[in-house]
N, C-alpha and C. Protein backbone atom coordinates (compact mmCIF):
# COMPACT_ATOMS: atom_id res chain seq x y z
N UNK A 1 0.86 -1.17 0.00
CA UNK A 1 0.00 0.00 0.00
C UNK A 1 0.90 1.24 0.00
N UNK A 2 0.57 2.40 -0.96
CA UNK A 2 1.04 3.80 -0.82
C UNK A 2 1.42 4.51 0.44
N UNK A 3 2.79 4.68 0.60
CA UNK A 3 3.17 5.70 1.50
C UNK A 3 3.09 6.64 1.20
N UNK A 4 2.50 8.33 2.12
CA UNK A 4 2.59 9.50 1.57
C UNK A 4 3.34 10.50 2.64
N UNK A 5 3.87 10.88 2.36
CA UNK A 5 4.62 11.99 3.37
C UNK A 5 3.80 13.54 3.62
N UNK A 6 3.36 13.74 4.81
CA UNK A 6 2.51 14.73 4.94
C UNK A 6 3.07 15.79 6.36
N UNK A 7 2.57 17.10 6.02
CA UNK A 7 2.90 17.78 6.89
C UNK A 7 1.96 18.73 7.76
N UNK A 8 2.16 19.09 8.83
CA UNK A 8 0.60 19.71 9.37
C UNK A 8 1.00 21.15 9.26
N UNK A 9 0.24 21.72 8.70
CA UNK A 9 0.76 23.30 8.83
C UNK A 9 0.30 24.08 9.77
N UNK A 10 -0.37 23.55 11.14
CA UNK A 10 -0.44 24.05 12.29
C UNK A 10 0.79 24.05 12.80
N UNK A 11 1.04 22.54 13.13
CA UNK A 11 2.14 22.24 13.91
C UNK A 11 3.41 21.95 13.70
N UNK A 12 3.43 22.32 11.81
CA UNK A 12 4.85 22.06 11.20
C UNK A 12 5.10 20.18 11.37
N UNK A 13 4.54 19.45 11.90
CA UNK A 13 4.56 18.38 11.92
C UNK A 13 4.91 17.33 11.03
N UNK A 14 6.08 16.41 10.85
CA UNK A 14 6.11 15.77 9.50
C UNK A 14 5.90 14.43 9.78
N UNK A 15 5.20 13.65 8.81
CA UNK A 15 4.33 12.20 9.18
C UNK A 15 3.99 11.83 8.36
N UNK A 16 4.02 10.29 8.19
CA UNK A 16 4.31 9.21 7.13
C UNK A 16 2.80 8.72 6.97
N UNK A 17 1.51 8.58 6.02
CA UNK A 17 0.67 7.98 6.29
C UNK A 17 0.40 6.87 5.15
N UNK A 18 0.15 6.21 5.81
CA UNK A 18 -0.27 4.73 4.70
C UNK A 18 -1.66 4.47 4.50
N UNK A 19 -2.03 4.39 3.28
CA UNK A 19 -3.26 4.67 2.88
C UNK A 19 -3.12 4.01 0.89
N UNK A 20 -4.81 3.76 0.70
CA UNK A 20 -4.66 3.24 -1.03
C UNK A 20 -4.71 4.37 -1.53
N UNK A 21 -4.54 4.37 -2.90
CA UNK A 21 -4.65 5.70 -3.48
C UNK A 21 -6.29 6.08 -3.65
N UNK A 22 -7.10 5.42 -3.80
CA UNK A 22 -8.35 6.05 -4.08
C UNK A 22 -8.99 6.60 -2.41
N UNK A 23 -7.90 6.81 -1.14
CA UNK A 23 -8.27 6.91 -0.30
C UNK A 23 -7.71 8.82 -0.12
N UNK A 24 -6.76 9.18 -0.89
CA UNK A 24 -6.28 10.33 -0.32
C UNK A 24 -6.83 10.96 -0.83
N UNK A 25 -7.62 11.57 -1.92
CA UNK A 25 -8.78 12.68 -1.84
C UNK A 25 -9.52 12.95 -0.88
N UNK A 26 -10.16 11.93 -0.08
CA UNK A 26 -10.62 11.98 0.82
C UNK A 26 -10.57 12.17 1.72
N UNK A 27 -8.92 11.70 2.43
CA UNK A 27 -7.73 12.23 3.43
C UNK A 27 -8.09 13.35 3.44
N UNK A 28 -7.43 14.02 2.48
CA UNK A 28 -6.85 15.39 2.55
C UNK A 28 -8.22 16.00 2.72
N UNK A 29 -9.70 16.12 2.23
CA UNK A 29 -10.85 16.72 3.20
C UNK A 29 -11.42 17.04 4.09
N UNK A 30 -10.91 15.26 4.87
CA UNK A 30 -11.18 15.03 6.30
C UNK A 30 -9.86 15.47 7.25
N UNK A 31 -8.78 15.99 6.49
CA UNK A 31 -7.50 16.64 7.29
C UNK A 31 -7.32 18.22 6.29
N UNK A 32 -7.91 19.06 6.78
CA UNK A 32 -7.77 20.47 6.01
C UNK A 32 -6.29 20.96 6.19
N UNK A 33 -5.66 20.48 7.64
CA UNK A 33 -4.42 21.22 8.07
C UNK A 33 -3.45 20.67 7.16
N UNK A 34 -3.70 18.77 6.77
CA UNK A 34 -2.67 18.45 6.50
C UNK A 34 -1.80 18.91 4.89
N UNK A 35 -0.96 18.58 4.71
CA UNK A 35 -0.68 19.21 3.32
C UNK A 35 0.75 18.15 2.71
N UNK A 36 0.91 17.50 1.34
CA UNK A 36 1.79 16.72 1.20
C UNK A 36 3.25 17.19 1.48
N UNK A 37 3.96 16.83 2.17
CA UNK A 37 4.67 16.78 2.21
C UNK A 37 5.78 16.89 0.81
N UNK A 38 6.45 17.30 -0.16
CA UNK A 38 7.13 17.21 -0.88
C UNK A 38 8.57 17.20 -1.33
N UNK A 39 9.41 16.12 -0.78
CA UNK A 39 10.72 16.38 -1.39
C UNK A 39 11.19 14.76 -1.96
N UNK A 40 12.55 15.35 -2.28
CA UNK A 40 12.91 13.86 -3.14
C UNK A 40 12.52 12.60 -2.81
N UNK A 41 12.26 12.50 -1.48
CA UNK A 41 11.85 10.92 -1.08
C UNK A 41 10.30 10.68 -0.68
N UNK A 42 9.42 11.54 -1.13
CA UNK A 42 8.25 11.35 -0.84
C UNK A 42 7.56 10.68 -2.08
N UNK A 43 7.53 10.49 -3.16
CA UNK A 43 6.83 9.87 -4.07
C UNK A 43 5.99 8.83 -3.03
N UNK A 44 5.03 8.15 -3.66
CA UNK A 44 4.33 7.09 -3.13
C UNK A 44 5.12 6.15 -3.17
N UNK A 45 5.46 4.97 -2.48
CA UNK A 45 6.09 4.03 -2.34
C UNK A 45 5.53 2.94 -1.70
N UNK A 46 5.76 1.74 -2.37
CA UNK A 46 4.89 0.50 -2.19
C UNK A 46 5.47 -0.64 -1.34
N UNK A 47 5.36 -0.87 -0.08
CA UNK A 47 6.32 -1.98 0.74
C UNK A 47 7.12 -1.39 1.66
N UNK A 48 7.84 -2.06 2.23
CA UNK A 48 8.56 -1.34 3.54
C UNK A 48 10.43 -1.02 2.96
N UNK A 49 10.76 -1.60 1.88
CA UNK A 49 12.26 -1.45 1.44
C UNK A 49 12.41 -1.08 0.23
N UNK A 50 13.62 -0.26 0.22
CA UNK A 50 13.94 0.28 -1.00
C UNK A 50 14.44 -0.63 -2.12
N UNK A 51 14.92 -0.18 -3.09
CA UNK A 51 15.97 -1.10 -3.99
C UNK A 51 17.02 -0.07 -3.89
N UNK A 52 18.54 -0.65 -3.55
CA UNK A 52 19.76 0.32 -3.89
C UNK A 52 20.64 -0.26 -5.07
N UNK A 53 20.51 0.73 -5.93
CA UNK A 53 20.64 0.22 -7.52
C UNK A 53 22.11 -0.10 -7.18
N UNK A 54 23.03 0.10 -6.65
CA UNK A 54 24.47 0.34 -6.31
C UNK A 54 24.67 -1.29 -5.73
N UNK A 55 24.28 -1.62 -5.15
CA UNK A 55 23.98 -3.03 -4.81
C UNK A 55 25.48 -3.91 -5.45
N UNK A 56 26.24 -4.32 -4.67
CA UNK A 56 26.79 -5.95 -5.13
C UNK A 56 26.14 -6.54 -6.15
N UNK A 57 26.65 -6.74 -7.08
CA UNK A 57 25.85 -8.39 -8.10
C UNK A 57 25.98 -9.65 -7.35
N UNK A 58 25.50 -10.63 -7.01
CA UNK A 58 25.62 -11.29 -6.41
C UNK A 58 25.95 -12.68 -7.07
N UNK A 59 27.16 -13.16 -6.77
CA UNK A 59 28.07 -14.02 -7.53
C UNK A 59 27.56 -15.25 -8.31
N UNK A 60 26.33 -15.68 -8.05
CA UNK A 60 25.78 -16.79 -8.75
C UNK A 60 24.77 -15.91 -9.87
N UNK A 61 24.89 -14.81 -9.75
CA UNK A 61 24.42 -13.67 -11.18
C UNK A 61 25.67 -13.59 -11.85
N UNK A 62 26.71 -13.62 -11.32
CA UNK A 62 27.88 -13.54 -12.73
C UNK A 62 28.53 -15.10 -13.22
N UNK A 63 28.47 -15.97 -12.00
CA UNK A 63 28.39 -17.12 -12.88
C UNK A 63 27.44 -17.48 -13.94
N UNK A 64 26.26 -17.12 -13.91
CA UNK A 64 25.15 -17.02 -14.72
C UNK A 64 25.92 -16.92 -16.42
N UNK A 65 26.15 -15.35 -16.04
CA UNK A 65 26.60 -14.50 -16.91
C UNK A 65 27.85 -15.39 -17.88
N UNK A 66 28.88 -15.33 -17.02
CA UNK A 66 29.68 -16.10 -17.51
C UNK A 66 29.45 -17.38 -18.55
N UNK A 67 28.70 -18.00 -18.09
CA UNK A 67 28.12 -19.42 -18.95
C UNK A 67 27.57 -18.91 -20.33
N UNK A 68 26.99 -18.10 -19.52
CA UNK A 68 25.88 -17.62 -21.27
C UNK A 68 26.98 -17.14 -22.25
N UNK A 69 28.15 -16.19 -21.84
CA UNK A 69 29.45 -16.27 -22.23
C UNK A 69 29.79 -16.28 -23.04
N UNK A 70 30.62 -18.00 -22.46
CA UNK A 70 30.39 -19.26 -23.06
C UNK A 70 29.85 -19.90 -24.36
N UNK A 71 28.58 -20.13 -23.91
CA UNK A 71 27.51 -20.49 -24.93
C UNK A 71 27.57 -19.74 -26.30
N UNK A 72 27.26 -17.94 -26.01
CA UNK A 72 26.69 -17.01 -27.32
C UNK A 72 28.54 -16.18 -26.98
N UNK A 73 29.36 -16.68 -27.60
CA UNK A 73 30.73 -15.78 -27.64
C UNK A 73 30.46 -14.41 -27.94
N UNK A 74 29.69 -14.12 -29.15
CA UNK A 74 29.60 -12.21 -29.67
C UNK A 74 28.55 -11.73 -29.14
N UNK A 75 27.27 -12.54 -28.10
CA UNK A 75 26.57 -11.62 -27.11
C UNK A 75 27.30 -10.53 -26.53
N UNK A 76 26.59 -9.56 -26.13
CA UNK A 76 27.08 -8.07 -25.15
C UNK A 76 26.13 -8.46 -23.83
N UNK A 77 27.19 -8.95 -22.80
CA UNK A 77 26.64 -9.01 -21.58
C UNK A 77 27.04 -8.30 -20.80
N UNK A 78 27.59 -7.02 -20.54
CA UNK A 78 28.21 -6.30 -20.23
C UNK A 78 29.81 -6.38 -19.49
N UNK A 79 29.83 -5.78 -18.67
CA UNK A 79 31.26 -5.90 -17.94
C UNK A 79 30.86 -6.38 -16.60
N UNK A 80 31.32 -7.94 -16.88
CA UNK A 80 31.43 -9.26 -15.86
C UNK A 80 33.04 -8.99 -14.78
N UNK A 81 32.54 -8.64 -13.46
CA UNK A 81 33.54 -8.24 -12.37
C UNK A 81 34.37 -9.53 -12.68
């Protein structure tokens, strides 16, 4: 379900609410103060973890790689660590 990052402009308050999307029109009616929150990490986001593109390959992904290799010699599998 959608995370939204929201802020209260009474209380300057910043707070995470989880909710579907056909639910925050309605939010935001029944909360006049509240107001989205907006910076780089607020998009809606689905689940509790990120993906970090930077990430390790993880070695039975480049043996993978390697084989296929192998197999197709003039494939472009990129640059195998």
């Amino acid at each position: 379900m959608p995370r939204y990052d929201f802020r209260d402009t009474v209380t300057g308050e910043e707070f995470e609410v989880e909710m579907k999307i056909s639910e925050y029109d309605n939010y935001l009616k029944e909360n006049p103060t509240h107001q989205r929150a907006w910076n780089p990490n607020s998009a809606p986001s689905i689940g509790r973890t990120t993906v970090n593109l930077g990430s390790k390959i993880p070695d039975w992904h480049k043996d993978n790689m390697k084989e296929m290799k192998k197999i197709h010699p003039k494939g472009n599998y990129g640059i195998l660590d």
